[in-house]
C-alpha atoms as a PDB file:
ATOM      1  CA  UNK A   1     128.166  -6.041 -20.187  1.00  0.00           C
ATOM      2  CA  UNK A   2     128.709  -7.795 -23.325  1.00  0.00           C
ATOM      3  CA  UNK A   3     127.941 -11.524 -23.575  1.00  0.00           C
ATOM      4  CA  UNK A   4     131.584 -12.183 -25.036  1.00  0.00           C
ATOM      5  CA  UNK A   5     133.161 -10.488 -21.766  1.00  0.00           C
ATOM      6  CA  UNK A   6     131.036 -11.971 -19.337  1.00  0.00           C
ATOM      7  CA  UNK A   7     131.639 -15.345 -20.849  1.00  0.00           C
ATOM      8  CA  UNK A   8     135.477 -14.386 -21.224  1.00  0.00           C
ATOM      9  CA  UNK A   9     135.380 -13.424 -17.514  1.00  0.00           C
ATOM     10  CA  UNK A  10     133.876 -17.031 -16.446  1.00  0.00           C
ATOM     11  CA  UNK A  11     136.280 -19.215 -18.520  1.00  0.00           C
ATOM     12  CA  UNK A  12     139.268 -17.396 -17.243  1.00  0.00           C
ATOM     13  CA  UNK A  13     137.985 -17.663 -13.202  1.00  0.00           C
ATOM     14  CA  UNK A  14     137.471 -21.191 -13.541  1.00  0.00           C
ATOM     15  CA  UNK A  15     141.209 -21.377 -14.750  1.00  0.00           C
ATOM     16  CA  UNK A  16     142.972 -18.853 -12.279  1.00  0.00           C
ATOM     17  CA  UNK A  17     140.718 -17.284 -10.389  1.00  0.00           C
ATOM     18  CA  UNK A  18     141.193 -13.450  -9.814  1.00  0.00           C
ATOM     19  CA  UNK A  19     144.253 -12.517 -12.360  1.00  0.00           C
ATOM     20  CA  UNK A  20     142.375 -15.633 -14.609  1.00  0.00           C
ATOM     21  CA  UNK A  21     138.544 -13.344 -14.573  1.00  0.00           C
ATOM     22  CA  UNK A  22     140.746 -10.000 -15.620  1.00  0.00           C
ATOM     23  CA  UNK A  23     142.364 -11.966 -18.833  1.00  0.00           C
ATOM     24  CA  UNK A  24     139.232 -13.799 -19.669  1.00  0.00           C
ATOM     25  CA  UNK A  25     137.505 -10.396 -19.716  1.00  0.00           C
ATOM     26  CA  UNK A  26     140.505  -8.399 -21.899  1.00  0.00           C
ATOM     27  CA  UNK A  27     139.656 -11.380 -23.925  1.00  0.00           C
ATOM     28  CA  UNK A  28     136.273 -11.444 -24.551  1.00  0.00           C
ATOM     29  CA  UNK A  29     136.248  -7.829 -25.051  1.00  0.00           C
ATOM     30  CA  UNK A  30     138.622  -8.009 -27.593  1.00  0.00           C
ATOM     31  CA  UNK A  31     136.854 -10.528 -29.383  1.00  0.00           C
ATOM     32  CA  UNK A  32     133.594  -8.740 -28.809  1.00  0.00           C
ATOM     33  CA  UNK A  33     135.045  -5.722 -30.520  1.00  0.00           C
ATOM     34  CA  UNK A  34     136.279  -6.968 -33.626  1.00  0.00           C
ATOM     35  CA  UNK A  35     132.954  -8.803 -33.739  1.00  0.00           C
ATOM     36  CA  UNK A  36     131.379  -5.825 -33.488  1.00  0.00           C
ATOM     37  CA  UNK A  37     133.924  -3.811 -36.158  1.00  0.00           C
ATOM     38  CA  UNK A  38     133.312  -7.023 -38.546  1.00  0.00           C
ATOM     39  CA  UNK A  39     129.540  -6.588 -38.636  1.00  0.00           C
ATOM     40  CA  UNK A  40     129.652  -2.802 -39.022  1.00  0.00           C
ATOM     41  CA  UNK A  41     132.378  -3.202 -41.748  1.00  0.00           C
ATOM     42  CA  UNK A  42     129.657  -5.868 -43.701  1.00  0.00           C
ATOM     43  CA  UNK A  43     126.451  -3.524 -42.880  1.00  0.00           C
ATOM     44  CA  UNK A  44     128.188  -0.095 -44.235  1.00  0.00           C
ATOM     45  CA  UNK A  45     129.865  -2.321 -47.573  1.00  0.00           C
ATOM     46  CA  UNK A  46     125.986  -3.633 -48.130  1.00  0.00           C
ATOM     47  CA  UNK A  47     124.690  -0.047 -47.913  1.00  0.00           C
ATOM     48  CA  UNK A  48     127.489   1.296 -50.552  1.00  0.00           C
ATOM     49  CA  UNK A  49     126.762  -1.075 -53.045  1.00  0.00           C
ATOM     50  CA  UNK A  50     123.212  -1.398 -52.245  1.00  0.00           C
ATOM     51  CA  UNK A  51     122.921   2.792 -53.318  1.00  0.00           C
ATOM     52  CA  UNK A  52     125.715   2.477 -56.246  1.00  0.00           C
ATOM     53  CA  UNK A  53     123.330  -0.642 -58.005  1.00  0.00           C
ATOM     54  CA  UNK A  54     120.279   0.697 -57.877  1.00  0.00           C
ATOM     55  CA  UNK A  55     121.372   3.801 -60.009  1.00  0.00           C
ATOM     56  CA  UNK A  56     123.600   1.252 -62.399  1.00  0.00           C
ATOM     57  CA  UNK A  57     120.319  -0.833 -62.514  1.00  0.00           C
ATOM     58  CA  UNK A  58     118.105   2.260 -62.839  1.00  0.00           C
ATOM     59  CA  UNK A  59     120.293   3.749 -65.752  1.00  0.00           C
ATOM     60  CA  UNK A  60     120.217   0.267 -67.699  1.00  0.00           C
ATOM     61  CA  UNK A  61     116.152  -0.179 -67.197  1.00  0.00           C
ATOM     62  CA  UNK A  62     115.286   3.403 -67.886  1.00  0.00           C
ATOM     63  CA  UNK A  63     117.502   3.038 -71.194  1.00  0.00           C
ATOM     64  CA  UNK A  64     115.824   0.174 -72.035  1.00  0.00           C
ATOM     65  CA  UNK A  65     113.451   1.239 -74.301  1.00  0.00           C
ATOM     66  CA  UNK A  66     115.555   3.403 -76.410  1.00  0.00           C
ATOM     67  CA  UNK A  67     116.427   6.652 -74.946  1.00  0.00           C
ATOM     68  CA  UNK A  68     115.505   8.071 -71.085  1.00  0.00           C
ATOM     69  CA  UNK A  69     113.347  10.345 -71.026  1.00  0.00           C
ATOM     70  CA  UNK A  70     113.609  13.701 -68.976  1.00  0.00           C
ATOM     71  CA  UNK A  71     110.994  12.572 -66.816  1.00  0.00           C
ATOM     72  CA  UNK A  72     113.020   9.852 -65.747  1.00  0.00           C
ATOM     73  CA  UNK A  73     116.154  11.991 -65.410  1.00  0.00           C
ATOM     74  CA  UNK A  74     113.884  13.643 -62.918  1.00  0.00           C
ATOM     75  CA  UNK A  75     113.536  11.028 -61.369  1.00  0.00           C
ATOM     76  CA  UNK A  76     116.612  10.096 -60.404  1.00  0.00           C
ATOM     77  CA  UNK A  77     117.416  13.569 -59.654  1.00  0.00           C
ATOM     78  CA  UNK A  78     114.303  14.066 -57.133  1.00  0.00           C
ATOM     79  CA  UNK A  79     116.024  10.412 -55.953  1.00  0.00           C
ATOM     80  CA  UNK A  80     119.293  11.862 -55.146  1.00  0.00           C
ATOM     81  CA  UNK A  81     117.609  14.691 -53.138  1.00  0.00           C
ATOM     82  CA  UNK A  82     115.078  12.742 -51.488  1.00  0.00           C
ATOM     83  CA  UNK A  83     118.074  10.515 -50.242  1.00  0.00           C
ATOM     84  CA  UNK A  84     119.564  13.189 -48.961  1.00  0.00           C
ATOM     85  CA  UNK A  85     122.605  12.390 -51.291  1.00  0.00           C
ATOM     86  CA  UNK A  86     125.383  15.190 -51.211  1.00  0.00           C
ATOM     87  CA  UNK A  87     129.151  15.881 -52.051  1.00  0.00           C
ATOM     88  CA  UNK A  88     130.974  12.363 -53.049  1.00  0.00           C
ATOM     89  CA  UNK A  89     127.580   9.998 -52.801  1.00  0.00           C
ATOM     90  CA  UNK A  90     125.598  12.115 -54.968  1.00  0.00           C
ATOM     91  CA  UNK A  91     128.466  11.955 -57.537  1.00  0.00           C
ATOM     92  CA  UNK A  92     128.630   7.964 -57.358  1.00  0.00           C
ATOM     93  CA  UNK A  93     125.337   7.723 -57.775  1.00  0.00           C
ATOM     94  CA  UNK A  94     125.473   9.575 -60.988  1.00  0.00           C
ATOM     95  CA  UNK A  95     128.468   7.587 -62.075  1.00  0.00           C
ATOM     96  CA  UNK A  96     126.581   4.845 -61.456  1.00  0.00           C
ATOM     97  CA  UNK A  97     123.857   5.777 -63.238  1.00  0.00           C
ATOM     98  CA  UNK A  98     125.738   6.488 -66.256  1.00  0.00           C
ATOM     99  CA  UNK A  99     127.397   2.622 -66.072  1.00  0.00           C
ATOM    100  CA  UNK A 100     124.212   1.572 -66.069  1.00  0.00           C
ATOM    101  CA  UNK A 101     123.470   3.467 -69.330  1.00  0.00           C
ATOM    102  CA  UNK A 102     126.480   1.900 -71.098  1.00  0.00           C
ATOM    103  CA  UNK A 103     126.564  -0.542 -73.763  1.00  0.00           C
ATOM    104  CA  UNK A 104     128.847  -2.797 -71.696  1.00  0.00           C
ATOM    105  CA  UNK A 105     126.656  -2.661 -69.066  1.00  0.00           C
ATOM    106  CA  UNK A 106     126.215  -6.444 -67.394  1.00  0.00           C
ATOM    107  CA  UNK A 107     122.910  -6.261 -65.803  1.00  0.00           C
ATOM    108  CA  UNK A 108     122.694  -9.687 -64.751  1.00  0.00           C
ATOM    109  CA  UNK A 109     126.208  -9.491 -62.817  1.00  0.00           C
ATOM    110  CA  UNK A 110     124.891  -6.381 -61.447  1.00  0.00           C
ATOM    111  CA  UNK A 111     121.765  -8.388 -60.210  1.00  0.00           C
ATOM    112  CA  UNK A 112     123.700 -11.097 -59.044  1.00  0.00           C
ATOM    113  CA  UNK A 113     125.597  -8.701 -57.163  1.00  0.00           C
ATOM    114  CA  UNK A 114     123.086  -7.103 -55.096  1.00  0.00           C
ATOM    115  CA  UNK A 115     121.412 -10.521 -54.676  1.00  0.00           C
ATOM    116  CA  UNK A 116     124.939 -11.748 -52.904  1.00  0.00           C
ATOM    117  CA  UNK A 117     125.635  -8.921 -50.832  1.00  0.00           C
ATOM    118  CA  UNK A 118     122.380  -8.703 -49.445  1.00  0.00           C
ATOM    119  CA  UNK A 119     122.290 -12.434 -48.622  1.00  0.00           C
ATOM    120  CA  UNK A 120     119.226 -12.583 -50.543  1.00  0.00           C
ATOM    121  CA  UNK A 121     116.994 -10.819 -47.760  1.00  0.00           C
ATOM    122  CA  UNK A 122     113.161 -10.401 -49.364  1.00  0.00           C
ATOM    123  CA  UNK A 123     112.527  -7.042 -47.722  1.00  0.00           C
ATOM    124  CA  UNK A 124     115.480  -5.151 -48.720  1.00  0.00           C
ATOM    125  CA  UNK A 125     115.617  -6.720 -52.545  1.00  0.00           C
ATOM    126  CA  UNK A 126     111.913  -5.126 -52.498  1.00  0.00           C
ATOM    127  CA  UNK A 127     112.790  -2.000 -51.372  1.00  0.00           C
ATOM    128  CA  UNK A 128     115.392  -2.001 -54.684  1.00  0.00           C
ATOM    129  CA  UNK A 129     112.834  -3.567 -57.110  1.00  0.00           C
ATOM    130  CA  UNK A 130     110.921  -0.791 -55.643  1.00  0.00           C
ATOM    131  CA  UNK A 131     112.674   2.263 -56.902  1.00  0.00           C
ATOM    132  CA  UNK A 132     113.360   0.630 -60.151  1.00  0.00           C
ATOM    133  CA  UNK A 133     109.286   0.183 -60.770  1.00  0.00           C
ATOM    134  CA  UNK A 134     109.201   4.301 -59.605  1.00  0.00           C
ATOM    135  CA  UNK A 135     111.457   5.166 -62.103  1.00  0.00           C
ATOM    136  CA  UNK A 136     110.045   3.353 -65.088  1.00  0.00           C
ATOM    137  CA  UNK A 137     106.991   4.926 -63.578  1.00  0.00           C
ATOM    138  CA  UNK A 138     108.142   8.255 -63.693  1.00  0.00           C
ATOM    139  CA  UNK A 139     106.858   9.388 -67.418  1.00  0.00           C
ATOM    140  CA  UNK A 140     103.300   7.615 -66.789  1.00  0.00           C
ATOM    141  CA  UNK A 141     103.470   4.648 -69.061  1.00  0.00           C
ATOM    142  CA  UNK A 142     105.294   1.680 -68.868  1.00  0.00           C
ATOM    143  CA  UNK A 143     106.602   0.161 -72.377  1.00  0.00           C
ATOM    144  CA  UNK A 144     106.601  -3.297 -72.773  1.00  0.00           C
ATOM    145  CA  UNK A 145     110.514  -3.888 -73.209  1.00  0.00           C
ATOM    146  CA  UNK A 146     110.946  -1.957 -69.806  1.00  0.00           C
ATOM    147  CA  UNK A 147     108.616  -4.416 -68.515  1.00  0.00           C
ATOM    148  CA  UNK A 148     110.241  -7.202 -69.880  1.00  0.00           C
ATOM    149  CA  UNK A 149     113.574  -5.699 -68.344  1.00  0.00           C
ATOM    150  CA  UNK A 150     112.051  -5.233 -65.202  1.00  0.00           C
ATOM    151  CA  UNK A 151     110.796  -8.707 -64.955  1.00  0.00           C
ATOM    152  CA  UNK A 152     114.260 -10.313 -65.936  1.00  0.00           C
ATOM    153  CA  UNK A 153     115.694  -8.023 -62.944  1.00  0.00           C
ATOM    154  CA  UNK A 154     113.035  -9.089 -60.720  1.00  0.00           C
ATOM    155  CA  UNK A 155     113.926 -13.238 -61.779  1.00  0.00           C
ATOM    156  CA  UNK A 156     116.989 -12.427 -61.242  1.00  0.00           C
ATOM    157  CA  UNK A 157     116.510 -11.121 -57.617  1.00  0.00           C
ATOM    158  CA  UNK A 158     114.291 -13.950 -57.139  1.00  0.00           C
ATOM    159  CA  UNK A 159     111.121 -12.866 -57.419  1.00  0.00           C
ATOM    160  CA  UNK A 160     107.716 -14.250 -58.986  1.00  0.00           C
ATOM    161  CA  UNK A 161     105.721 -12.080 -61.298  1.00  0.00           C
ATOM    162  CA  UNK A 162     102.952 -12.150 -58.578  1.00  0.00           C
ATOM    163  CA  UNK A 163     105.939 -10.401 -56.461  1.00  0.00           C
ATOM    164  CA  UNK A 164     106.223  -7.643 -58.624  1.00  0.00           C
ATOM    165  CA  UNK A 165     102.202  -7.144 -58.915  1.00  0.00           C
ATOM    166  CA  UNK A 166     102.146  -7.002 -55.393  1.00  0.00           C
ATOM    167  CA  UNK A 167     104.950  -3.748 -55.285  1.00  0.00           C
ATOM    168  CA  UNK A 168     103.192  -2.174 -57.990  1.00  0.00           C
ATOM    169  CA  UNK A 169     100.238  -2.108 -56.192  1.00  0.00           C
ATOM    170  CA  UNK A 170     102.099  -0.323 -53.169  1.00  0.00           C
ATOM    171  CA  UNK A 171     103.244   1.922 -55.630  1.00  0.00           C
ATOM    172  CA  UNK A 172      99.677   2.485 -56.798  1.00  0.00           C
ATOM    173  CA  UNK A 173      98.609   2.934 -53.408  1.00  0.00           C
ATOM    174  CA  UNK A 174     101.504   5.600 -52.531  1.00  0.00           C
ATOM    175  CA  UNK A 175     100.267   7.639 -55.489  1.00  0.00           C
ATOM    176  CA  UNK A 176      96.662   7.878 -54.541  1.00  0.00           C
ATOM    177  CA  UNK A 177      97.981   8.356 -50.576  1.00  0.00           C
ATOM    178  CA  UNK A 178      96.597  11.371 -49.278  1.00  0.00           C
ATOM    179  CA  UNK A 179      96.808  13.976 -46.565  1.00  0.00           C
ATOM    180  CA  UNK A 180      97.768  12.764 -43.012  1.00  0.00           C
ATOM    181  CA  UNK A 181      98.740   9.254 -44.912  1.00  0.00           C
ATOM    182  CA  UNK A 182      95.834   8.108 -45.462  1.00  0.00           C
ATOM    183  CA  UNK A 183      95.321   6.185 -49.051  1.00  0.00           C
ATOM    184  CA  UNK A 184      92.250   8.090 -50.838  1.00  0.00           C
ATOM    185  CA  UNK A 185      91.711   5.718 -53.824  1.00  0.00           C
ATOM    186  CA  UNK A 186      93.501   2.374 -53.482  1.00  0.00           C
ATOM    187  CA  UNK A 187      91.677   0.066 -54.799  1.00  0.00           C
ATOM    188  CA  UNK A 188      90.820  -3.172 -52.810  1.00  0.00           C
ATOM    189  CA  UNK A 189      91.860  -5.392 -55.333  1.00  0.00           C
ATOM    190  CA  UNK A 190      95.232  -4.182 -54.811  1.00  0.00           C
ATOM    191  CA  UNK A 191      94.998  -4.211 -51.343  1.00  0.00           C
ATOM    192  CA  UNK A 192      94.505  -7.827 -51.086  1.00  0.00           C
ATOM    193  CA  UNK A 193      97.849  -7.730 -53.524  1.00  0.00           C
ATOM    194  CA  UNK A 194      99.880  -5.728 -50.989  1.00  0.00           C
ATOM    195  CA  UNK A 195      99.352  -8.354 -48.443  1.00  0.00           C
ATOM    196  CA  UNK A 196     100.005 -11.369 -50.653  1.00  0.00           C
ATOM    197  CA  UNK A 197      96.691 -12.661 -50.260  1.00  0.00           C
ATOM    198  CA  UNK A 198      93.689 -13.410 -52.358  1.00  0.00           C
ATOM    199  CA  UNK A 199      90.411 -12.287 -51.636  1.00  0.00           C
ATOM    200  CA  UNK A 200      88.555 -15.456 -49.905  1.00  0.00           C
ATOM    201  CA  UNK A 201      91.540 -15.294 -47.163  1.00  0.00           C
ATOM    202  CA  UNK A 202      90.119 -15.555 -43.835  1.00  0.00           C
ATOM    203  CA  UNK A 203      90.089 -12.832 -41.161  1.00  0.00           C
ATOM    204  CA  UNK A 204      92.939 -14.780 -39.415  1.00  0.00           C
ATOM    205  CA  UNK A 205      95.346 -15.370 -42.488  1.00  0.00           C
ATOM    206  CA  UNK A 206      94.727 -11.804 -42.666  1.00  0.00           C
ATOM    207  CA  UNK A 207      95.984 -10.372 -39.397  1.00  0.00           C
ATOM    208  CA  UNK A 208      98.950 -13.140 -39.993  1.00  0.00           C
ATOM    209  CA  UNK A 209      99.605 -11.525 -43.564  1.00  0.00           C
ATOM    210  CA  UNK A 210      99.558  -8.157 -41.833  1.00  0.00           C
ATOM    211  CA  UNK A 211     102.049  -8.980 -39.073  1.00  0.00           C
ATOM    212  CA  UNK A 212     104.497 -10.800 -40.789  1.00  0.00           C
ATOM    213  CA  UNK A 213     104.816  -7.941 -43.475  1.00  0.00           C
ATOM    214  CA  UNK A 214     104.929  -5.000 -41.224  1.00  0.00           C
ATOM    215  CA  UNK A 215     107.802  -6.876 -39.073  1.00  0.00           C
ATOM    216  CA  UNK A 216     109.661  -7.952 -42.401  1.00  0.00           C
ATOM    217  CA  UNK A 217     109.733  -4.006 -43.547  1.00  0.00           C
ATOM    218  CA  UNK A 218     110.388  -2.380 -40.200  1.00  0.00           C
ATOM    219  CA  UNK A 219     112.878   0.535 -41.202  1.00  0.00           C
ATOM    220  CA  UNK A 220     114.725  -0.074 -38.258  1.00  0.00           C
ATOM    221  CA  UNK A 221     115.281  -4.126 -38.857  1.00  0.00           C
ATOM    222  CA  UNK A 222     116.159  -3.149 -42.643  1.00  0.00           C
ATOM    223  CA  UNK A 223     118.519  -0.678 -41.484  1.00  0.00           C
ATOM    224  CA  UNK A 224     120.020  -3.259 -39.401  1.00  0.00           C
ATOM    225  CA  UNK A 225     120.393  -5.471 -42.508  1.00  0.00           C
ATOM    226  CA  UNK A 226     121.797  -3.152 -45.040  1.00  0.00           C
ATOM    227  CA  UNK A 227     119.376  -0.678 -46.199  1.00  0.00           C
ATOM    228  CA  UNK A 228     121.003   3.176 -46.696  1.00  0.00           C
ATOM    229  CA  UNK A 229     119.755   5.329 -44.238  1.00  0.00           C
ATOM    230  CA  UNK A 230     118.928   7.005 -47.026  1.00  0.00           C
ATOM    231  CA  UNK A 231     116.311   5.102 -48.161  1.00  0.00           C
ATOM    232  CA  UNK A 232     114.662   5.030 -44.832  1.00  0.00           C
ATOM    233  CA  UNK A 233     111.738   7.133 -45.650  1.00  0.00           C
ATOM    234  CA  UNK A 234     110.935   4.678 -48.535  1.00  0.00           C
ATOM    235  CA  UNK A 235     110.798   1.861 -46.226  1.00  0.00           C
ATOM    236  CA  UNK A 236     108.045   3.757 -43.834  1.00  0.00           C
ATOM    237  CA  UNK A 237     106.078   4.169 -46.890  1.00  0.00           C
ATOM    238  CA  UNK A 238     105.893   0.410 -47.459  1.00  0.00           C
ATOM    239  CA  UNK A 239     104.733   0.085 -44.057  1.00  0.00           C
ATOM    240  CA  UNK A 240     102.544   3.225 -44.672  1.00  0.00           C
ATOM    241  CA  UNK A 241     100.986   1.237 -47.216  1.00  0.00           C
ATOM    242  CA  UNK A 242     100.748  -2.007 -45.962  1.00  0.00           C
ATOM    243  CA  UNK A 243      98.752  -0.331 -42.935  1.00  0.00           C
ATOM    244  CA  UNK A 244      96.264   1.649 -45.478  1.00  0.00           C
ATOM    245  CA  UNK A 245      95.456  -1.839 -47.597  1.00  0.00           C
ATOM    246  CA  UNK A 246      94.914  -4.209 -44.323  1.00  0.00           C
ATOM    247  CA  UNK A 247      92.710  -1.147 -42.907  1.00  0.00           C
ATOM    248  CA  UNK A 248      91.229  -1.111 -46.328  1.00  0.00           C
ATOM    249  CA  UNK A 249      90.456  -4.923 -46.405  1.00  0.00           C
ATOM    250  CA  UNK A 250      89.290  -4.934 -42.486  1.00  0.00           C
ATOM    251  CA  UNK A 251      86.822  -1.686 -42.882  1.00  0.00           C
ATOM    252  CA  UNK A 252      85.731  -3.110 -46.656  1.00  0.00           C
ATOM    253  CA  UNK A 253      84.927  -6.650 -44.489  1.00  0.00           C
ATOM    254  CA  UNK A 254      83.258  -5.100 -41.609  1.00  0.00           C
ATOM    255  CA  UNK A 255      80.770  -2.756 -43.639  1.00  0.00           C
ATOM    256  CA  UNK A 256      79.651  -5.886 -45.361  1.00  0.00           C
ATOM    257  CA  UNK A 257      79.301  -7.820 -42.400  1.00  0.00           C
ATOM    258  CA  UNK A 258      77.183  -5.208 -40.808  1.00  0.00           C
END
């Protein structure tokens, strides 16, 4: 029973008894409903324009340096399948894509945008600085006025440059990641950047680095915030990766201990 019914149900008994219990429960499910319709109706409106700025933002980074390259068209093409975008989203994602391309393009007020609507939450804002590093990524080289873009995006998210060392190192990571997820060649200095941490952290901040991280990035607590379903599978790789750098670290620790 919902907590607005049951509490509905009290208030009204303790006024008129029987008939008193019956309103107090019509009320507090009505209330509980449009609760309920006004938190659904804020989680689906973060998840459009969540999807619809990252292409925009995508388009205007990729752009940056002069042209986009086909690799990077690519990319956002493999994006829109791997999303599992069809029909009408895969279209506004394009659209939006293009915007981002255009000379009127505001990327701040695009930034400022996503940073409002998503009240600012660390772990989704990753996830978006996220697909922005993978597309810049997508040619093999990053050039120095994408960076530069990247970094203003990344300020104006709210991030630290030590933020956006730490996704590239996930990114790193999810490139070298092997079969049956396991990473094959990331490198334990960026490990200890995945977690946050430096590399005279004791075993205990570690575990507490570790915990806090993998509960932060939870697909299912991210979903619950605002992230597209569609970008579900990228979340599990962050978690994928934060796993493979604290096993990293712990085996790395234990084989010199021993």
């Amino acid at each position: 029973m919902s907590i607005a019914i049951l509490i509905g149900a009290v208030i009204g008994y303790l006024f008129g008894k029987l008939p008193g219990l019956l309103i107090g429960a019509a009320i507090g499910w009505w209330i509980s409903r449009k609760l309920r319709s006004s938190l659904l109706g804020r989680v689906v409106n973060i998840q459009h324009q969540f999807l619809e700025s990252t292409f925009a933002v995508m388009g205007c980074v990729c752009k940056v340096d002069g042209h986009i390259t086909q690799d990077e068209i690519r990319t956002a093409e493999m994006l829109f399948d791997r999303l599992n975008l069809s029909g009408q989203m895969r279209e506004r994602a394009k659209a939006a894509f293009n915007r981002g391309k255009s000379p009127e393009f505001d990327l701040d007020a695009e930034v400022e945008t996503v940073r409002r609507v998503t009240g600012g939450q660390r772990a989704l804002l990753q996830v978006f600085l996220q697909v922005q590093l993978a597309a810049i990524a997508a040619d093999g080289q990053m050039h120095p006025a994408e960076h530069d873009m990247l970094l203003r995006v990344a300020r104006g998210l709210g991030f630290s440059e030590a933020e956006i060392q730490q996704i590239e190192a996930m990114l790193r990571g999810g490139a070298h990641q092997g079969a049956g997820g396991a990473s094959s060649g990331q490198s334990l200095e960026d490990a200890y950047r995945v977690l946050g941490l430096s590399e005279d952290a004791s075993d205990a901040e570690l575990k507490r680095a570790y915990r806090k991280l993998m509960s932060e990035n939870h697909p299912d607590k991210l979903a619950g915030k605002g992230l597209p379903e569609s970008m579900r599978e990228m979340a599990k790789e962050r978690t994928s990766e934060i796993s493979n750098a604290y096993d990293l670290i712990k085996k790395t620790r234990e084989q010199r201990a021993g």
